[in-house]
Protein backbone atom coordinates (compact mmCIF):
# COMPACT_ATOMS: atom_id res chain seq x y z
CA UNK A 1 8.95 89.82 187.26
CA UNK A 2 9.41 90.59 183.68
CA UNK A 3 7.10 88.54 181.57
CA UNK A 4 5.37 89.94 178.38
CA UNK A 5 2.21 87.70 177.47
CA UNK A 6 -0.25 87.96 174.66
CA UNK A 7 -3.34 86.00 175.79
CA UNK A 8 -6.98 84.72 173.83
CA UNK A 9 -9.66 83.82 176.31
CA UNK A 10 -12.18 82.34 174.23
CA UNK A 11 -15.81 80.08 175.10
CA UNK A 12 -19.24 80.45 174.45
CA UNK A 13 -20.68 83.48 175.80
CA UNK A 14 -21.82 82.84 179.88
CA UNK A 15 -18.60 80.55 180.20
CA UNK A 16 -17.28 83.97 181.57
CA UNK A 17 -13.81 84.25 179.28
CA UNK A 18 -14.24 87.89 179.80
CA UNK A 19 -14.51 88.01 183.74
CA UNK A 20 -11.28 85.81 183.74
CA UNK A 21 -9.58 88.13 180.91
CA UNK A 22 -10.70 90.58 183.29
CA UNK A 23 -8.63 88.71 186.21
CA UNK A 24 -5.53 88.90 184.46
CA UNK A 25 -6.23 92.10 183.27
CA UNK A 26 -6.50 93.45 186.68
CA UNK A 27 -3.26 91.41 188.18
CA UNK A 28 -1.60 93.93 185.87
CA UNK A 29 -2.74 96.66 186.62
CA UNK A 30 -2.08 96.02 190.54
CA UNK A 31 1.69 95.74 188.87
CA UNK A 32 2.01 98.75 187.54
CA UNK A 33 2.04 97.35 183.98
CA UNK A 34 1.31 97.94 180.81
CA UNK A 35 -2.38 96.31 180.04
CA UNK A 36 -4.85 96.00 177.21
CA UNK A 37 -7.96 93.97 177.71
CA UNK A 38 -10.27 93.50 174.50
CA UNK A 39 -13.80 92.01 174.50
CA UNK A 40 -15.16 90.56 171.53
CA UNK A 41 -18.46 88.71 171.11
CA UNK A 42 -21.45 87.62 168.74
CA UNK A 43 -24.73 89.80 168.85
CA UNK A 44 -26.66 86.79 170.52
CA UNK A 45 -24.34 86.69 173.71
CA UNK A 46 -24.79 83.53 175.89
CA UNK A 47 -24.70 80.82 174.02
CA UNK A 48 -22.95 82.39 170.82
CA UNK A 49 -18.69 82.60 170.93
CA UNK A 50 -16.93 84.93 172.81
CA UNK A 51 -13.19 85.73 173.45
CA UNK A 52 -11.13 88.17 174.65
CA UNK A 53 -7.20 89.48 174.57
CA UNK A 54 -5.27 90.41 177.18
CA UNK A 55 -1.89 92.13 176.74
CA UNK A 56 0.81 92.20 179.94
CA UNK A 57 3.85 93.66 179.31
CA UNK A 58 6.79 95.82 180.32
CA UNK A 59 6.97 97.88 177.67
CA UNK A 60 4.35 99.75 175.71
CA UNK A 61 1.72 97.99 173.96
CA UNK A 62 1.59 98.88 169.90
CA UNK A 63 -2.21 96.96 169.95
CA UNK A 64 -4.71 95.45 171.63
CA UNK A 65 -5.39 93.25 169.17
CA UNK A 66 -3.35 89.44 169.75
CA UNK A 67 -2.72 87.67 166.36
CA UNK A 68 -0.63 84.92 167.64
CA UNK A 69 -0.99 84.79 171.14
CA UNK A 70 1.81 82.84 173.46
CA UNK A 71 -1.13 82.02 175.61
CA UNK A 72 -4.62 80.33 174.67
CA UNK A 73 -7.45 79.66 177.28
CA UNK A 74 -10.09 77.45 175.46
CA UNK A 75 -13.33 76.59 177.26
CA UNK A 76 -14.75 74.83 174.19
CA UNK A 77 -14.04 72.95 170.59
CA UNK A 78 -14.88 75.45 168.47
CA UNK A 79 -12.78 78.34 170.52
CA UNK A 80 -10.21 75.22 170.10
CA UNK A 81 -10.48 75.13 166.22
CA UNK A 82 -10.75 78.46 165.47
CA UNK A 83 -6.92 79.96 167.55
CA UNK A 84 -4.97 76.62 168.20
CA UNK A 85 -3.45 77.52 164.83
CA UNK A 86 -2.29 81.24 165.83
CA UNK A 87 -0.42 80.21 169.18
CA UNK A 88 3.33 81.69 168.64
CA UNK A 89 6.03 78.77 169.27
CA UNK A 90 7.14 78.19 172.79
CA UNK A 91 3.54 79.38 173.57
CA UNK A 92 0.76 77.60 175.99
CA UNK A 93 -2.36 76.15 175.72
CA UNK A 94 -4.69 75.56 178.41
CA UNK A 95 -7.79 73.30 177.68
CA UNK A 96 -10.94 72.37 179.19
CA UNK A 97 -11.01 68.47 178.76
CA UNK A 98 -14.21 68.30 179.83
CA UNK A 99 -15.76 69.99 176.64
CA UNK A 100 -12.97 69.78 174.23
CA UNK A 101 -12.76 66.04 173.25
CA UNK A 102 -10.46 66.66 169.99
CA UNK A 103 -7.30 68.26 171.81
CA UNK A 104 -4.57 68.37 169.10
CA UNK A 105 -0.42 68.14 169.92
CA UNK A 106 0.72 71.45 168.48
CA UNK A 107 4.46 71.67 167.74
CA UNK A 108 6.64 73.68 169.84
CA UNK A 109 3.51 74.33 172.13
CA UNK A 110 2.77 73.04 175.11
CA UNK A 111 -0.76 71.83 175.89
CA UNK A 112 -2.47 71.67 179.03
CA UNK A 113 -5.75 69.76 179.35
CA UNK A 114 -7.74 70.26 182.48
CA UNK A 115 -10.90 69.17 182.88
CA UNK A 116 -12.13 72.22 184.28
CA UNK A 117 -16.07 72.00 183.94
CA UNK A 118 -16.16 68.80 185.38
CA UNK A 119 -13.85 69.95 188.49
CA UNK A 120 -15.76 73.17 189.04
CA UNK A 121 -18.87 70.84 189.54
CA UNK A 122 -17.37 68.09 191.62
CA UNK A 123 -16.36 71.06 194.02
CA UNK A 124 -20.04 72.61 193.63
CA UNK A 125 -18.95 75.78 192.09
CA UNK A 126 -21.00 75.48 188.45
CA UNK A 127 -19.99 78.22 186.52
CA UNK A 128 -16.47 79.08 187.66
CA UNK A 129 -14.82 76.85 185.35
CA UNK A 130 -13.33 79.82 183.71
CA UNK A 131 -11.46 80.68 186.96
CA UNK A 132 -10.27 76.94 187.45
CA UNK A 133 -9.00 77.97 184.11
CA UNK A 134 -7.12 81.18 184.76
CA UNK A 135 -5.44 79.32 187.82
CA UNK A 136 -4.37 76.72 185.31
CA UNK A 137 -2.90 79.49 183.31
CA UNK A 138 -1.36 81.09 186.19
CA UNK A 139 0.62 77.59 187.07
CA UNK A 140 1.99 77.31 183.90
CA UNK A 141 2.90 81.31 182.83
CA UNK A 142 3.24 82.85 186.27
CA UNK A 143 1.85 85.91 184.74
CA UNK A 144 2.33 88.04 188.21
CA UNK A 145 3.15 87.34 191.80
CA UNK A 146 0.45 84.72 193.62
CA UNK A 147 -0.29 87.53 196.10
CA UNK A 148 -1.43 90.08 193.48
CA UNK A 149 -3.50 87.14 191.98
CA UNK A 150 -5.67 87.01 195.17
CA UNK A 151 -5.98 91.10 195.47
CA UNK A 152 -7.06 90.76 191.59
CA UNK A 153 -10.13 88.65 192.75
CA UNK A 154 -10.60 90.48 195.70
CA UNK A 155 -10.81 93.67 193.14
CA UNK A 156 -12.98 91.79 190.60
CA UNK A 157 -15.72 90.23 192.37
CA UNK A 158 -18.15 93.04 193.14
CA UNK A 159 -19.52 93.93 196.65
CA UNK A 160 -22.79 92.56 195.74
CA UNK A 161 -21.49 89.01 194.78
CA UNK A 162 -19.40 89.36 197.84
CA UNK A 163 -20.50 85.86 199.23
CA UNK A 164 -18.78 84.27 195.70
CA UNK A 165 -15.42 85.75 196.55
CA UNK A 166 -14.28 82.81 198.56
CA UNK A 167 -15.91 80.33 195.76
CA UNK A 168 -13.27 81.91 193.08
CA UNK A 169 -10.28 81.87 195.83
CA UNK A 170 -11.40 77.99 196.09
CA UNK A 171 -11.65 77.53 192.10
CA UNK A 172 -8.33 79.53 191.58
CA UNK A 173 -6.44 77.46 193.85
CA UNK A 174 -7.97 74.14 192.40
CA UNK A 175 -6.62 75.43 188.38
CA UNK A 176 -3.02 76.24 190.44
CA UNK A 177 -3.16 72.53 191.48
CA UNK A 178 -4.76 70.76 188.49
């Protein structure tokens, strides 16, 4: 599969955008890619912004650092606001309708609007919106093969949160579907 994507993650902080950059990240790596995964934050954390790039590609990556991303993830309004502007042409945006009541049409782009939160809580899985999210983001960019998307998780979710590993198969599979 060759497919070179420059990805923002971006939520409040807690929303976990970085454990689902981290996903992706990791789905990569299990490819035998080329990977960059940068965290950025505010000081205050939960509650405050948060976001985070991920880099897959084929060749070499020149930076980390994703200016105009061909793949958004917004959890949020603000997040929203602040990239929808920077996705490259062509590019994808996936949206969680649930907190993002403004979603804009954005030429040449398409946009996805899931409403993630309020799925994640209708199946009983509160704060793995962000997962519904990255198997939204998975349907529509096919950013490695479905198997290594389940060995990703399985690498991700640490022994001692062992009994959630199922929960983020279910939540994955419900983004694939959405």
């Amino acid at each position: 599969m060759s497919c070179n994507l420059n990805i923002v993650l971006a939520g409040f902080g807690g929303q976990g955008v970085l454990f689902a950059g981290k996903l992706i990240a990791y789905a990569g790596l299990i490819e035998d890619r080329e990977v960059s995964w940068l965290p950025s934050y505010g000081p205050e954390m939960r509650g405050g912004t948060a976001n985070c790039s991920v880099c897959l590609s084929d060749d070499p990556i020149g930076s980390p650092l994703v200016l105009a991303p061909n793949a958004l993830v917004a959890m949020n309004q603000p997040s929203l606001d602040k990239f929808e502007h920077s996705v490259a042409e062509g590019g994808v945006v996936v949206a969680d309708s649930t907190l993002i009541l403004n979603i804009p049409e954005i030429p040449g782009v398409k946009m996805c609007a899931i409403p993630a939160t309020a799925l994640a809580e209708e199946a009983g899985f509160k704060k793995l919106a962000n997962i519904i999210m990255a198997g939204k983001l998975y349907a529509e960019t096919h950013f490695c093969e479905e198997e290594t998307l389940w060995k990703a998780m399985e690498k991700c979710v640490p022994a001692s949160k062992a009994a959630m590993l199922e929960m983020n198969k279910k939540a994955l599979q419900i983004g694939m579907n959405a």
